[in-house]
Protein backbone atom coordinates (compact mmCIF):
# COMPACT_ATOMS: atom_id res chain seq x y z
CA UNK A 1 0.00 0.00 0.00
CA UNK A 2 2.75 2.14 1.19
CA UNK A 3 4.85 1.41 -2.07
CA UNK A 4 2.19 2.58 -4.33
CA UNK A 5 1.40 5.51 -2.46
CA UNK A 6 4.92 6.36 -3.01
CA UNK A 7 4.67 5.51 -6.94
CA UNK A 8 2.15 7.56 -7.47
CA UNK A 9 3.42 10.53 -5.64
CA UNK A 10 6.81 10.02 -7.72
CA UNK A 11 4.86 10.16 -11.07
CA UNK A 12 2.69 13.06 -10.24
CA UNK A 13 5.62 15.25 -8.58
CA UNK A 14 7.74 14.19 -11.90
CA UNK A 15 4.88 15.07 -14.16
CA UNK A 16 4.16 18.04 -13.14
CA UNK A 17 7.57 19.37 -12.91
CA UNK A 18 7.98 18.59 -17.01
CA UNK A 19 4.56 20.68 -17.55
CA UNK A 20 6.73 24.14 -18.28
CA UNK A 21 4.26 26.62 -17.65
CA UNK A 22 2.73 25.06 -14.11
CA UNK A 23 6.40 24.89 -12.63
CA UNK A 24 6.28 28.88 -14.21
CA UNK A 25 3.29 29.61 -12.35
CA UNK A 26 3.20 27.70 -9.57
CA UNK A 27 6.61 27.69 -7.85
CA UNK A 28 8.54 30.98 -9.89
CA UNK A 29 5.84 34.18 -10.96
CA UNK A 30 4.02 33.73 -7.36
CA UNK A 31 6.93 33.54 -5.28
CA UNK A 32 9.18 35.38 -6.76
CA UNK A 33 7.44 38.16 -8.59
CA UNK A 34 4.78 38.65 -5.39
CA UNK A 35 7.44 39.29 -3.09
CA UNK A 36 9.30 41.60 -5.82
CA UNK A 37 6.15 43.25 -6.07
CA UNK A 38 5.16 44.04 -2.63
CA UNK A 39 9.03 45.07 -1.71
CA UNK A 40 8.82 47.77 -4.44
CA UNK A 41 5.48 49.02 -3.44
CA UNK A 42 6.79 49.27 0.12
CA UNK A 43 9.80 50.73 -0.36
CA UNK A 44 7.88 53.36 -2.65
CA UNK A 45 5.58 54.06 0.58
CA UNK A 46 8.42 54.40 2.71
CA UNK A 47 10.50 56.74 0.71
CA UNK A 48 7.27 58.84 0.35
CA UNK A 49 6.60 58.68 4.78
CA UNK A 50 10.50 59.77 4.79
CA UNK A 51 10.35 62.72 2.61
CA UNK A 52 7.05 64.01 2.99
CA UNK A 53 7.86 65.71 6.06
CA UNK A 54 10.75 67.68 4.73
CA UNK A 55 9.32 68.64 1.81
CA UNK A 56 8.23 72.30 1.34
CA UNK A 57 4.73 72.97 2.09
CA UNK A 58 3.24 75.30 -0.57
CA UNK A 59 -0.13 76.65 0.25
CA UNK A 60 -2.47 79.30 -1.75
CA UNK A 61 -3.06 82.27 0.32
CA UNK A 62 -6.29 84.57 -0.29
CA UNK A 63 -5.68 88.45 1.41
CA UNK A 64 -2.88 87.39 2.69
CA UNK A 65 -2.44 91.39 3.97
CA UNK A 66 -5.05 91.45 6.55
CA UNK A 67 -2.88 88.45 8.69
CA UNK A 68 0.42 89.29 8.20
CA UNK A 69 1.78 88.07 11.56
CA UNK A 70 0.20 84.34 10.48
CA UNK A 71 1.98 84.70 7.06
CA UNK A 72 5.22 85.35 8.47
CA UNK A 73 4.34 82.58 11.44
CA UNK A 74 4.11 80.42 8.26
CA UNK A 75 6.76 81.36 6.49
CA UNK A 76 8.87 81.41 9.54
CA UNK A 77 8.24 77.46 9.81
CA UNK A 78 8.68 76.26 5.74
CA UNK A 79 5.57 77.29 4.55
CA UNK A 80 5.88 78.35 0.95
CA UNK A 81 3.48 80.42 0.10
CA UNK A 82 1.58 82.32 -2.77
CA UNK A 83 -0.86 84.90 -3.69
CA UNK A 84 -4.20 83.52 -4.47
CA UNK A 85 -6.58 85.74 -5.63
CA UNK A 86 -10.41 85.22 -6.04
CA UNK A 87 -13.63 84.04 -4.47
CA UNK A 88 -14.98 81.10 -2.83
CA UNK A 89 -16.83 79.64 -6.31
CA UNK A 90 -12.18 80.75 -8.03
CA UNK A 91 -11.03 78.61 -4.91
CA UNK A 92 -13.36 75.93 -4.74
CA UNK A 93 -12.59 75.33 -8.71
CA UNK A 94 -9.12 75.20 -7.80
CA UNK A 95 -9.54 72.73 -5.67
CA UNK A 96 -11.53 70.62 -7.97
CA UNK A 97 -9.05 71.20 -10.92
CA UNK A 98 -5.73 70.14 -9.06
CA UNK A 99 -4.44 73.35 -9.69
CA UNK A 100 -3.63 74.06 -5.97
CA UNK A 101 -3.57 71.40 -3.52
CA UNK A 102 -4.28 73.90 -0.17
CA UNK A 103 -6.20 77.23 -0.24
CA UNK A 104 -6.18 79.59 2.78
CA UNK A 105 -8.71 82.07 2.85
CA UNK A 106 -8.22 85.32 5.38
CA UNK A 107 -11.34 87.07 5.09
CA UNK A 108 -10.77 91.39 5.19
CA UNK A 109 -11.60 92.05 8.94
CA UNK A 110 -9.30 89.39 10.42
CA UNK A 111 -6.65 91.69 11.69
CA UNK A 112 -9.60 94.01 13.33
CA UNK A 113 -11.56 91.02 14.77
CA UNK A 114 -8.34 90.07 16.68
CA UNK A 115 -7.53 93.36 17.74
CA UNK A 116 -11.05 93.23 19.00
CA UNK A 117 -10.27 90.11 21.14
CA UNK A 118 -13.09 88.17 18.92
CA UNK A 119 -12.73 85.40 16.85
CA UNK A 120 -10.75 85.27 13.36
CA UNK A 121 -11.98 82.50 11.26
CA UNK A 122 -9.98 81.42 8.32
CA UNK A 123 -10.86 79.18 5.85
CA UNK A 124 -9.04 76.27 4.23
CA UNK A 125 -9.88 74.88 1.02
CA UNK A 126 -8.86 71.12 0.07
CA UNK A 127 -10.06 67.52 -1.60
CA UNK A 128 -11.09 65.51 1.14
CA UNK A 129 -10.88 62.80 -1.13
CA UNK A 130 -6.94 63.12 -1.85
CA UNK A 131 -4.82 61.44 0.30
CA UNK A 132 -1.87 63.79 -0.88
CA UNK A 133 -4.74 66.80 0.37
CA UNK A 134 -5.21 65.69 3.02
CA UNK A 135 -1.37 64.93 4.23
CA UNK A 136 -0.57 68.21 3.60
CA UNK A 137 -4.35 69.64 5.27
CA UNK A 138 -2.73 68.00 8.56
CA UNK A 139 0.47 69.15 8.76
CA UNK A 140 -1.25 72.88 7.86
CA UNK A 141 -3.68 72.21 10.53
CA UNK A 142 -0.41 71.31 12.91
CA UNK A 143 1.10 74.70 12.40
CA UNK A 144 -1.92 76.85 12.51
CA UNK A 145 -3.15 75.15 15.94
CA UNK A 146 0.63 76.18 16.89
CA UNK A 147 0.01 79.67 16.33
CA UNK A 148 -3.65 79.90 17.78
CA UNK A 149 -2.21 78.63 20.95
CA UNK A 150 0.73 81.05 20.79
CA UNK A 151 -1.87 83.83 20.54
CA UNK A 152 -4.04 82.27 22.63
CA UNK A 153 -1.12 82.40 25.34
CA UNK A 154 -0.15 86.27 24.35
CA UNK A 155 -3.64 86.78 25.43
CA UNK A 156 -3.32 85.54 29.09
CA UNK A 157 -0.24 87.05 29.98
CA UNK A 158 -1.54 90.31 28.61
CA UNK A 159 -4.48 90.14 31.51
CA UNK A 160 -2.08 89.08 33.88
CA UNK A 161 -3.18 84.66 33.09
CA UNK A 162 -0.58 82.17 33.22
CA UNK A 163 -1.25 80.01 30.13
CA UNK A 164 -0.29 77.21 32.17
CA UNK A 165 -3.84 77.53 33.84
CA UNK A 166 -5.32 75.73 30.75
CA UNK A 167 -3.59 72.98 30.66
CA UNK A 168 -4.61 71.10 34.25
CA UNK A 169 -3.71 67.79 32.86
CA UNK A 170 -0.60 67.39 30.69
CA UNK A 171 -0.92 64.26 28.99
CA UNK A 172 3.09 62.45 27.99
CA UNK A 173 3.01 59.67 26.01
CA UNK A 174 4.88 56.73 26.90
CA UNK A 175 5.57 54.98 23.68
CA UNK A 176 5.56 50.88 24.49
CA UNK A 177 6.18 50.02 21.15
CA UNK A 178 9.47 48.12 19.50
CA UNK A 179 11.12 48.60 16.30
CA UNK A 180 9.98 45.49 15.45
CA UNK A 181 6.52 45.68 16.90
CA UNK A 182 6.13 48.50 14.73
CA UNK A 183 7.43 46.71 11.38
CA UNK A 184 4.33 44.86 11.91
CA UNK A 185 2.06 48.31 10.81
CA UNK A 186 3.47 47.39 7.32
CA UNK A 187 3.81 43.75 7.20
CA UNK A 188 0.85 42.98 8.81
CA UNK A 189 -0.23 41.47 5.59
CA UNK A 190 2.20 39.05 4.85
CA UNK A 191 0.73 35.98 6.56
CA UNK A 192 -1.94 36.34 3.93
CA UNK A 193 0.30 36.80 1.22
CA UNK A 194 2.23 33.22 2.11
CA UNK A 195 -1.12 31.71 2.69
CA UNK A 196 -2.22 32.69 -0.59
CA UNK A 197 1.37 31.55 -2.72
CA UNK A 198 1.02 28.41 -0.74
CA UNK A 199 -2.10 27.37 -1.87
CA UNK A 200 -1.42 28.59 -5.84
CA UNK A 201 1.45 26.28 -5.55
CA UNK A 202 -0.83 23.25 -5.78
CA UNK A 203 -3.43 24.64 -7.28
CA UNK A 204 -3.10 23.21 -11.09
CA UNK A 205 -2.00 19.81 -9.63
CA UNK A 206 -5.10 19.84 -7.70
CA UNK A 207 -7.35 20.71 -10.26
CA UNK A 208 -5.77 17.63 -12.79
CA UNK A 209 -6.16 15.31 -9.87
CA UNK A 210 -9.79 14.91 -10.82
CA UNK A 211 -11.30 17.66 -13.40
CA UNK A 212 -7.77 17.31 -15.58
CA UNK A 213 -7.96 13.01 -15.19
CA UNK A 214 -11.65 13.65 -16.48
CA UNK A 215 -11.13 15.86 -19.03
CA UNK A 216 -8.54 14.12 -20.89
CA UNK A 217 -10.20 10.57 -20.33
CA UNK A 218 -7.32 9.12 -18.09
CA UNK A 219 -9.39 8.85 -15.22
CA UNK A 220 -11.51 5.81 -15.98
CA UNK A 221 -8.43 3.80 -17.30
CA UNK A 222 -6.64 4.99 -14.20
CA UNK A 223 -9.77 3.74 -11.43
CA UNK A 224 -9.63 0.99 -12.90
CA UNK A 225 -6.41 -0.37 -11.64
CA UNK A 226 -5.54 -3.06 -9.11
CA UNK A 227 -4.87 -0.28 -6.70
CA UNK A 228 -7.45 1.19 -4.24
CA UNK A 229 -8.43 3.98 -5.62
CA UNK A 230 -7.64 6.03 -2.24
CA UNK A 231 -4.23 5.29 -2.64
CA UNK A 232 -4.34 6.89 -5.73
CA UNK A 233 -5.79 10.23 -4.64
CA UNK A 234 -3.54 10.06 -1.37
CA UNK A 235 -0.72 9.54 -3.79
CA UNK A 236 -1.70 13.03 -5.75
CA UNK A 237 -2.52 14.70 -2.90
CA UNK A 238 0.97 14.07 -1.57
CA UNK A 239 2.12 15.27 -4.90
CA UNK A 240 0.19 18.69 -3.81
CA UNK A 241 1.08 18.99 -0.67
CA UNK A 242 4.63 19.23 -1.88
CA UNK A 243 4.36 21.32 -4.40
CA UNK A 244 2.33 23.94 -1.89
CA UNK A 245 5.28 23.50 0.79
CA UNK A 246 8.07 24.37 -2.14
CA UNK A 247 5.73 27.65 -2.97
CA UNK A 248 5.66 28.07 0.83
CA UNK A 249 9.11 27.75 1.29
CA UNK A 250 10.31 29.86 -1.97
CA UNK A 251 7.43 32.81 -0.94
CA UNK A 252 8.92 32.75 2.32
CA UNK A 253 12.88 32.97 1.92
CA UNK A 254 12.09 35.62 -0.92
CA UNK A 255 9.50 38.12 1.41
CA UNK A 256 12.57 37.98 3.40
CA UNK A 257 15.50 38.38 1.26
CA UNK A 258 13.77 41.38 -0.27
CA UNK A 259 11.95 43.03 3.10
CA UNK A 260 15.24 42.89 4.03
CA UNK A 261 16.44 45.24 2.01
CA UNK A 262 13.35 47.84 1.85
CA UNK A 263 14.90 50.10 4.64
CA UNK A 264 12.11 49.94 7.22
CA UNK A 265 15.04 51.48 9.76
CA UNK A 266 14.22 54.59 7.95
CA UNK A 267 10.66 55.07 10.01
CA UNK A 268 12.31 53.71 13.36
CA UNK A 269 11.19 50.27 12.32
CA UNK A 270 13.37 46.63 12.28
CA UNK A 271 11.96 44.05 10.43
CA UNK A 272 12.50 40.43 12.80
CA UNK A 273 13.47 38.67 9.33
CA UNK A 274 16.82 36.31 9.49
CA UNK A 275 16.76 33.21 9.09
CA UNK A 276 15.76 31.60 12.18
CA UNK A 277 12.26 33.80 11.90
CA UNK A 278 11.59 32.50 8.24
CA UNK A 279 12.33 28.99 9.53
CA UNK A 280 9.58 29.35 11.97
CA UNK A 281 7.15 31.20 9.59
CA UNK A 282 7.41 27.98 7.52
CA UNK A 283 7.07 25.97 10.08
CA UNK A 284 4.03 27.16 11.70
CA UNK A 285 1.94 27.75 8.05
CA UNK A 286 3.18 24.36 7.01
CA UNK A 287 0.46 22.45 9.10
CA UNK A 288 -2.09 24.34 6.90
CA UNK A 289 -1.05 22.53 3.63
CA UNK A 290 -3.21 19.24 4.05
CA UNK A 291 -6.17 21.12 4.67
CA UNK A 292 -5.57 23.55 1.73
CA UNK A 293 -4.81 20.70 -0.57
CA UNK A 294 -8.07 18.47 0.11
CA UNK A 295 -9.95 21.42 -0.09
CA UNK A 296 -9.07 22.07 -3.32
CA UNK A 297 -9.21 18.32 -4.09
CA UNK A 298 -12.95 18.47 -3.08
CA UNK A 299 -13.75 21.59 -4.83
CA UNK A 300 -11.91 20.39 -8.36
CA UNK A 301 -14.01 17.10 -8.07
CA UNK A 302 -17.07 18.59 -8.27
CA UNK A 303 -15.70 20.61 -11.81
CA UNK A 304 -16.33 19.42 -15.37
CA UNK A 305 -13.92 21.01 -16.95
CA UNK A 306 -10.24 22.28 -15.87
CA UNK A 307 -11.87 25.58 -16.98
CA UNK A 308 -14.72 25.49 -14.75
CA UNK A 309 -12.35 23.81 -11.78
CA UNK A 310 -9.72 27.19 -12.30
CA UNK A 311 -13.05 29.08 -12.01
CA UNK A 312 -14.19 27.78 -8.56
CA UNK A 313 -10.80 27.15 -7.11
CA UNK A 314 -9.42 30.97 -7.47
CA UNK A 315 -12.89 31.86 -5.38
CA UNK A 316 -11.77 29.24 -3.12
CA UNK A 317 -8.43 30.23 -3.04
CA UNK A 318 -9.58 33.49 -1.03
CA UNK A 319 -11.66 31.86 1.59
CA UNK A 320 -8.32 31.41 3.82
CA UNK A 321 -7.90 34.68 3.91
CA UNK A 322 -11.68 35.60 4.95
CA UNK A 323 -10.66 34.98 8.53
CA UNK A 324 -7.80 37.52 8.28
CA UNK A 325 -10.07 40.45 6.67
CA UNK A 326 -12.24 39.61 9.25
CA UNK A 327 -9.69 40.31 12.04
CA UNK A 328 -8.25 43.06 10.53
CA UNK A 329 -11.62 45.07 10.08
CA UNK A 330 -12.40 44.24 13.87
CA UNK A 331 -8.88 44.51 15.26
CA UNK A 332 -9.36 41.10 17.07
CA UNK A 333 -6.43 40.55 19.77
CA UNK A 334 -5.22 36.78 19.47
CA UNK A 335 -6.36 34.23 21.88
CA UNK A 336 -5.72 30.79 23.10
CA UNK A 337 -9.14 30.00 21.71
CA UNK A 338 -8.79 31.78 18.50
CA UNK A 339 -5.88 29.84 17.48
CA UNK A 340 -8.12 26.49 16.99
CA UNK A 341 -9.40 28.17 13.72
CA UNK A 342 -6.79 27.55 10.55
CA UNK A 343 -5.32 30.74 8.56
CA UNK A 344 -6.16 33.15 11.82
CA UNK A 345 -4.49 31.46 14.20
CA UNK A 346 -1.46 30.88 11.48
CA UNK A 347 -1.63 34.88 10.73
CA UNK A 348 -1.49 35.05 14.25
CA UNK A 349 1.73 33.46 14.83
CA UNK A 350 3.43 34.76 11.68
CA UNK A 351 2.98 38.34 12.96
CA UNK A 352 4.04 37.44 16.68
CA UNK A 353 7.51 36.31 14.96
CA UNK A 354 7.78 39.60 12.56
CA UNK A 355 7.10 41.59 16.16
CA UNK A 356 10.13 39.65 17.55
CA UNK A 357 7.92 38.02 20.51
CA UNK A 358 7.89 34.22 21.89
CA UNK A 359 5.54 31.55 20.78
CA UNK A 360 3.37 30.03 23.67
CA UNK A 361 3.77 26.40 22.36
CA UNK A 362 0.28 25.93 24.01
CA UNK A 363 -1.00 28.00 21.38
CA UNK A 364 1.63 26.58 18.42
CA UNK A 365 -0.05 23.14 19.53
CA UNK A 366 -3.87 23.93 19.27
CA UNK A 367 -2.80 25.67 15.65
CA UNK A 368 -1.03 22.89 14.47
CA UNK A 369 -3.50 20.10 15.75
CA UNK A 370 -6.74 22.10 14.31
CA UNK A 371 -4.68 22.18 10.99
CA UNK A 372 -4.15 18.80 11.17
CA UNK A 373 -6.94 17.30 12.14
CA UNK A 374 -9.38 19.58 9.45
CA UNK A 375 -6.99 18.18 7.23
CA UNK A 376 -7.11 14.79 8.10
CA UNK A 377 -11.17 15.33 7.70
CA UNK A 378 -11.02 17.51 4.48
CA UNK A 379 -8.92 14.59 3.06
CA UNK A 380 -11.11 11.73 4.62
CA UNK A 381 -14.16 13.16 2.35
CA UNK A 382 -12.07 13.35 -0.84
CA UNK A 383 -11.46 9.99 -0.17
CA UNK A 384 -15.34 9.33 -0.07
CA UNK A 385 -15.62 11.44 -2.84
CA UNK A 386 -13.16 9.33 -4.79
CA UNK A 387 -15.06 6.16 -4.53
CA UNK A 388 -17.94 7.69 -6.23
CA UNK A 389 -18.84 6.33 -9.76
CA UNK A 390 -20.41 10.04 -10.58
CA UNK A 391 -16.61 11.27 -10.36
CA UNK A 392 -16.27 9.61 -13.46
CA UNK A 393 -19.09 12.35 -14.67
């Protein structure tokens, strides 16, 4: 039984590996352009978070005359800044258009309103909807809250008030946060990522395990040999499960060879990625492979056609990562109990490693033993499933 579980594996692992454009898709586009991908995006974000701070801030100024000590309070910190002139409908066009990104309005009475002692309104004009607007709407917002208080404070001491009065409760944050702890803000997605390459790496061997057999008429002639026919799946299941721990593996050592050289030091952020980390990132997603592959052993079954089984399968590919949306969107904090349900709890542990923290092997257990024993059921129904003269459609 043993040896022809063993045969079988050995043909389908060979077979496969001949098939050109599988090997192409399956074990070198996914992990190694995916990685590639989502290092140069990242290092494009990162460059932007370093020099968007020092670069100038250039904001449209309406009347600029009637504030001149808050233009030269601007000016005084970076603030480049220009004559804009007409009204609300000019500015709000400008706006619209992209021809200026920030529009400061000072309407005519603002330097008599504050020699009054009342209120001086400005008004800033900006696209809510740009991210770019709304970067530079904050840091604009930063420096003319600095000078409100400033006046604010000039106002006090003038009546004899220490400014100090309004501020009962200073609040100091205490920052509890690691460098790698906070690598995790931007690789917080890369459990899904693996999960994902992992199960793409079996995916076509999956889908000719029973839809490809079918479609080709091998799959009678192949049932019908004196071997049980749950050897045979078991054999090509094996054959998947490999194939999904090589795309594991080569996802893996490449998210690290390349996050490695992003340059997350430049936001106060250290990456936990040598080689003992990417050891155990392997080795705690690895118990999700059985699972993933009689999944999509059960799913490809049910398929025609290979074109119809690719249809279903990249739907199914994406419900691993349902459980990770789910606790992104609700910020769930892990839990023993949480870790009995595959993909979280593996997402889980893959982002306690990046944040350079120890694994509670209580919790490593439950996640590896729910794996396993969904697998074990997962592949106990293809089984079934392969018994089944309908399979033969």
């Amino acid at each position: 039984m043993r040896r022809a579980l063993l045969i079988v594996f050995a043909k389908e692992f060979v077979e496969n590996l001949r098939d050109r454009r599988t090997v192409l898709a399956a074990l070198v586009m996914g992990p190694l352009f995916a990685p590639l991908i989502f290092g140069v995006m990242l290092k494009f974000m990162l460059k932007q978070g370093v020099q968007e701070p020092d670069k100038p801030l250039e904001v449209a100024i309406h009347n600029a005359a009637a504030a001149p000590n808050l233009r030269d309070f601007l000016a005084a910190h970076g603030v480049a800044l220009h004559d804009f002139s007409g009204d609300d409908t000019a500015a709000r066009e400008a706006i619209r258009s992209q021809r200026e990104h920030v529009v400061l309005a000072v309407p005519s009475d603002h330097g008599e309103r504050l020699a009054r002692g009342l209120p001086a309104p400005v008004q800033l004009y900006v696209d809510s909807s740009s991210s770019t607007d709304q970067r530079l709407l904050g840091r604009l917002r930063a420096l003319l809250g600095e000078h409100n208080r400033s006046l604010a404070a000039q106002r006090l001491l003038l009546r004899g008030v220490d400014p100090v009065l309004l501020s009962p409760v200073p609040v100091q944050d205490v920052d509890v946060s690691t460098p790698a702890s906070r690598s995790v803000l931007v690789l917080g997605m890369l459990g899904f990522f693996l999960i994902l390459a992992m199960m793409t790496g079996g995916l076509y061997l999956a889908i000719d395990t029973t839809a490809g057999e079918r479609e080709r008429g091998t799959l009678e002639p192949l049932l019908t040999t004196p071997v049980p026919r749950e050897v045979l799946l078991y054999g090509k299941m094996l054959a998947t499960c490999s194939y999904m721990s090589l795309s594991l593996c080569l996802t893996t050592t490449m998210f690290f060879v390349v996050l490695g050289r992003v340059g997350l030091e430049d936001l106060g952020m250290s990456a936990n990625l040598g080689l003992l980390t990417a050891l155990k990132v392997i080795g705690v997603t690895l118990p999700l492979v059985p699972a993933a592959a009689a999944l999509l052993t059960i799913v490809a079954a049910f398929a025609r056609s290979v074109r119809e089984a690719q249809a279903w399968l990249g739907i199914v590919q994406l419900v691993p990562s349902l459980p990770l949306v789910f606790a992104s969107v609700a910020n769930v904090v892990p839990t023993t109990r949480l870790m009995a349900v595959p993909s979280l709890s593996q997402h889980f542990l893959v982002t306690r490693l990046l944040r350079a923290e120890s694994l509670d092997p209580l919790q490593v257990a439950l996640s590896a033993g729910s794996c396993l024993l969904l697998g074990a059921v997962l592949v106990l129904i293809a089984g079934r499933l392969y018994r089944r003269e309908a399979l033969l459609g």
